[in-house]
C-alpha atoms as a PDB file:
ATOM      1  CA  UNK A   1     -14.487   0.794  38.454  1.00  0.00           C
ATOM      2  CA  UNK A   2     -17.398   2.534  38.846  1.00  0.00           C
ATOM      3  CA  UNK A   3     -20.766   2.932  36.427  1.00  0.00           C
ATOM      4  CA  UNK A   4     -19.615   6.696  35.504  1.00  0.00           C
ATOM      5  CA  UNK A   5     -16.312   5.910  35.178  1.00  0.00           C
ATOM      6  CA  UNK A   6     -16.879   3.015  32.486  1.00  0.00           C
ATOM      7  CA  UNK A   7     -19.051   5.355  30.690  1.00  0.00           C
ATOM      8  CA  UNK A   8     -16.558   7.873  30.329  1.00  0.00           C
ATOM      9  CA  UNK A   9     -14.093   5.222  29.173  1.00  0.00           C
ATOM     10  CA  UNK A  10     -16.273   4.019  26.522  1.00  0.00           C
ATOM     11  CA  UNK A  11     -17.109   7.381  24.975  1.00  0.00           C
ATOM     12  CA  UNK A  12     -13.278   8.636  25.055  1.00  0.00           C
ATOM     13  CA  UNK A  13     -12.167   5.154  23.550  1.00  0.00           C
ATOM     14  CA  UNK A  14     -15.167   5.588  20.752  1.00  0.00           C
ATOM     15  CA  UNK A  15     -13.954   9.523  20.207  1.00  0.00           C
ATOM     16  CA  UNK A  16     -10.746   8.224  18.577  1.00  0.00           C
ATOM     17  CA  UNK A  17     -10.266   9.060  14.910  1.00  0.00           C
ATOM     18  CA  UNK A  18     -10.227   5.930  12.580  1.00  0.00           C
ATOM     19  CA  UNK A  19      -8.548   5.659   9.752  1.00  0.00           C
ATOM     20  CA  UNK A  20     -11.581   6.147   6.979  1.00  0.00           C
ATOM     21  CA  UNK A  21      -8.976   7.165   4.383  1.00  0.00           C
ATOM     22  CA  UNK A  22      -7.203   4.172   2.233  1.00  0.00           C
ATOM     23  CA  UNK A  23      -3.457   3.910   1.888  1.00  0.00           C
ATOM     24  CA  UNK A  24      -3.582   5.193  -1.726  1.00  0.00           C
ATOM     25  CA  UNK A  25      -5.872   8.067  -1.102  1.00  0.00           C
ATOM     26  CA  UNK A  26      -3.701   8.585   1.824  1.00  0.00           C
ATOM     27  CA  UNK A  27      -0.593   8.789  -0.681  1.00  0.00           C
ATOM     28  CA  UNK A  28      -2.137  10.662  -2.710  1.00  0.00           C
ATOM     29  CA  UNK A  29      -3.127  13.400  -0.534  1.00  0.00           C
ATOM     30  CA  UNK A  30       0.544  13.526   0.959  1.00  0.00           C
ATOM     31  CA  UNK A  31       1.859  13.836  -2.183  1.00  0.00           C
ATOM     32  CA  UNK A  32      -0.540  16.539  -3.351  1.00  0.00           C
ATOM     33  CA  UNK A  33      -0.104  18.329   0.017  1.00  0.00           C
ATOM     34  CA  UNK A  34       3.147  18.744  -0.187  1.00  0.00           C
ATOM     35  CA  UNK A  35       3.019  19.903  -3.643  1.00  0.00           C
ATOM     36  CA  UNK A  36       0.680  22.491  -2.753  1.00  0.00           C
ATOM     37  CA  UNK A  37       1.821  23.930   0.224  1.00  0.00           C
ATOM     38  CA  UNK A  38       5.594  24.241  -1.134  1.00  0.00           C
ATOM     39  CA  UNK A  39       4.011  25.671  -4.332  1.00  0.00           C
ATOM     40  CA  UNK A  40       2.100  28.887  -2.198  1.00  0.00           C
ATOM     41  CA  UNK A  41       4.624  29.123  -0.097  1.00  0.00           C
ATOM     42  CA  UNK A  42       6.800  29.977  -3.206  1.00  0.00           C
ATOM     43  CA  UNK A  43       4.011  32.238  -4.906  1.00  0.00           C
ATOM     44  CA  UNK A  44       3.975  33.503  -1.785  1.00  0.00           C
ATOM     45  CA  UNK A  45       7.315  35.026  -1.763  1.00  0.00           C
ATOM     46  CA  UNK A  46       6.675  36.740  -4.970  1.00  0.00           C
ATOM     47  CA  UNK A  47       3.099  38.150  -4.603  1.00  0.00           C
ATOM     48  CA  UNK A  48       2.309  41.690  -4.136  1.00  0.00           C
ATOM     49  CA  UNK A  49      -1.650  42.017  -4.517  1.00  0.00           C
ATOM     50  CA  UNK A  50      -3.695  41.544  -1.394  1.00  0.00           C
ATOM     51  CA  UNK A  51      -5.620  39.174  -3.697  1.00  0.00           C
ATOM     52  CA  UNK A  52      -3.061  36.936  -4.329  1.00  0.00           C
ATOM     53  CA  UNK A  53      -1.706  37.054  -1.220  1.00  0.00           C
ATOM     54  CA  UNK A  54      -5.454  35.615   0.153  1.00  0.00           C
ATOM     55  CA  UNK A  55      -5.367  32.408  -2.569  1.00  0.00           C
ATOM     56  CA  UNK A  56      -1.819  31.361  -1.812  1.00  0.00           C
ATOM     57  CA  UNK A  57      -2.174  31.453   1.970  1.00  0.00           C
ATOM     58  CA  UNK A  58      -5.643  29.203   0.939  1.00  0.00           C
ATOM     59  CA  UNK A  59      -3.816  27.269  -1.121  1.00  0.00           C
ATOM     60  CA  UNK A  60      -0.996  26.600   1.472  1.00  0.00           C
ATOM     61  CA  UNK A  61      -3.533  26.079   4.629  1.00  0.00           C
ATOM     62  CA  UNK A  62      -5.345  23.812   1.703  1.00  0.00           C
ATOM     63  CA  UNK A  63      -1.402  21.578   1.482  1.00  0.00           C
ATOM     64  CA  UNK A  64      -1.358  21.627   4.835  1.00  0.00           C
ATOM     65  CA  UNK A  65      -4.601  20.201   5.347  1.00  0.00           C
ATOM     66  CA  UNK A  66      -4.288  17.602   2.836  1.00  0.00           C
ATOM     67  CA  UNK A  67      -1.130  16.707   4.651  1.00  0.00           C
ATOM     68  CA  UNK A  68      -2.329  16.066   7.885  1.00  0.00           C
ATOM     69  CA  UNK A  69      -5.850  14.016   6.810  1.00  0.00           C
ATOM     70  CA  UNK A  70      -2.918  12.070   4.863  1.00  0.00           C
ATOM     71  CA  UNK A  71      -0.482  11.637   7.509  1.00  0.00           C
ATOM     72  CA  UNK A  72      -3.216  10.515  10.486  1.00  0.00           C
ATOM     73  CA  UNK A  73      -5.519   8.560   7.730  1.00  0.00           C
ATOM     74  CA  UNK A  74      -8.954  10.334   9.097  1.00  0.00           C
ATOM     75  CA  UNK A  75     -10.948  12.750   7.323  1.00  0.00           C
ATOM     76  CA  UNK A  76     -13.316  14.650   9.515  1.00  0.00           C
ATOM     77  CA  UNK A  77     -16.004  15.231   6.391  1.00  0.00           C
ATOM     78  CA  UNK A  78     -15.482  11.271   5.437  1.00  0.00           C
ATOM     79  CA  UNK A  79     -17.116  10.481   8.997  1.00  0.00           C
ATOM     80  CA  UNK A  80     -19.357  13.234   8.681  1.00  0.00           C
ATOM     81  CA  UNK A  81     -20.946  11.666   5.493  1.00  0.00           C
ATOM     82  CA  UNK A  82     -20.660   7.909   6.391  1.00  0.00           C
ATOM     83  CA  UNK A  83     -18.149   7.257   3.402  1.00  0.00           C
ATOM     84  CA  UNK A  84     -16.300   4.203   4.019  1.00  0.00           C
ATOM     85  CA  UNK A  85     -13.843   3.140   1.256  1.00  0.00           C
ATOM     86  CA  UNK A  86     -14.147  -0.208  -0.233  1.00  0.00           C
ATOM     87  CA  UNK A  87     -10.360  -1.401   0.587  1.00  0.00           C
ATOM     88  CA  UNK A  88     -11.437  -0.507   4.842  1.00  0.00           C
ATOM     89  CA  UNK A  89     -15.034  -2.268   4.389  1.00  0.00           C
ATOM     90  CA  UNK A  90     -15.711  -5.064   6.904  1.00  0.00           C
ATOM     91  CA  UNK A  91     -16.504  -8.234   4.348  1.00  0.00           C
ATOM     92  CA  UNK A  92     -20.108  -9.015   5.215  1.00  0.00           C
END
């Protein structure tokens, strides 16, 4: 394998998302997602101001977020700021 090659290797393998999200958080966001998403998508049916309209499609794209972060375990802002939950730390 060549120099280049290896080097390309190593920075797709370190590209992977982590889990950076602990198993209750990651409960708790599913559950909340869910809740969310089926709760716009219900206002949603019954809305007739472009206002409203606006905050329930947020607040379903919000669920739906949650969701996902839940389901994979990795939060994009987590790794952004460096937070590391206690129950994923390395012991020193």
């Amino acid at each position: 394998m060549t120099a280049s090659a290896t080097r390309h290797l190593r920075k797709a393998t370190s590209a992977r998302a982590t889990v950076n999200i602990s198993p209750v958080e990651r409960f708790g966001r599913i559950l909340v997602g869910l809740a969310a998403a089926i709760a716009g998508i219900l206002l949603l049916t019954t809305a007739t101001a472009a206002l409203a309209v606006a905050m329930e499609v947020l607040l379903i794209l919000t669920g739906f977020d949650l969701l996902v972060t839940g389901g994979l375990g990795h939060c994009p802002l987590y790794t952004k700021l460096g937070h590391i939950p206690r129950s994923l730390r390395s012991p020193r």
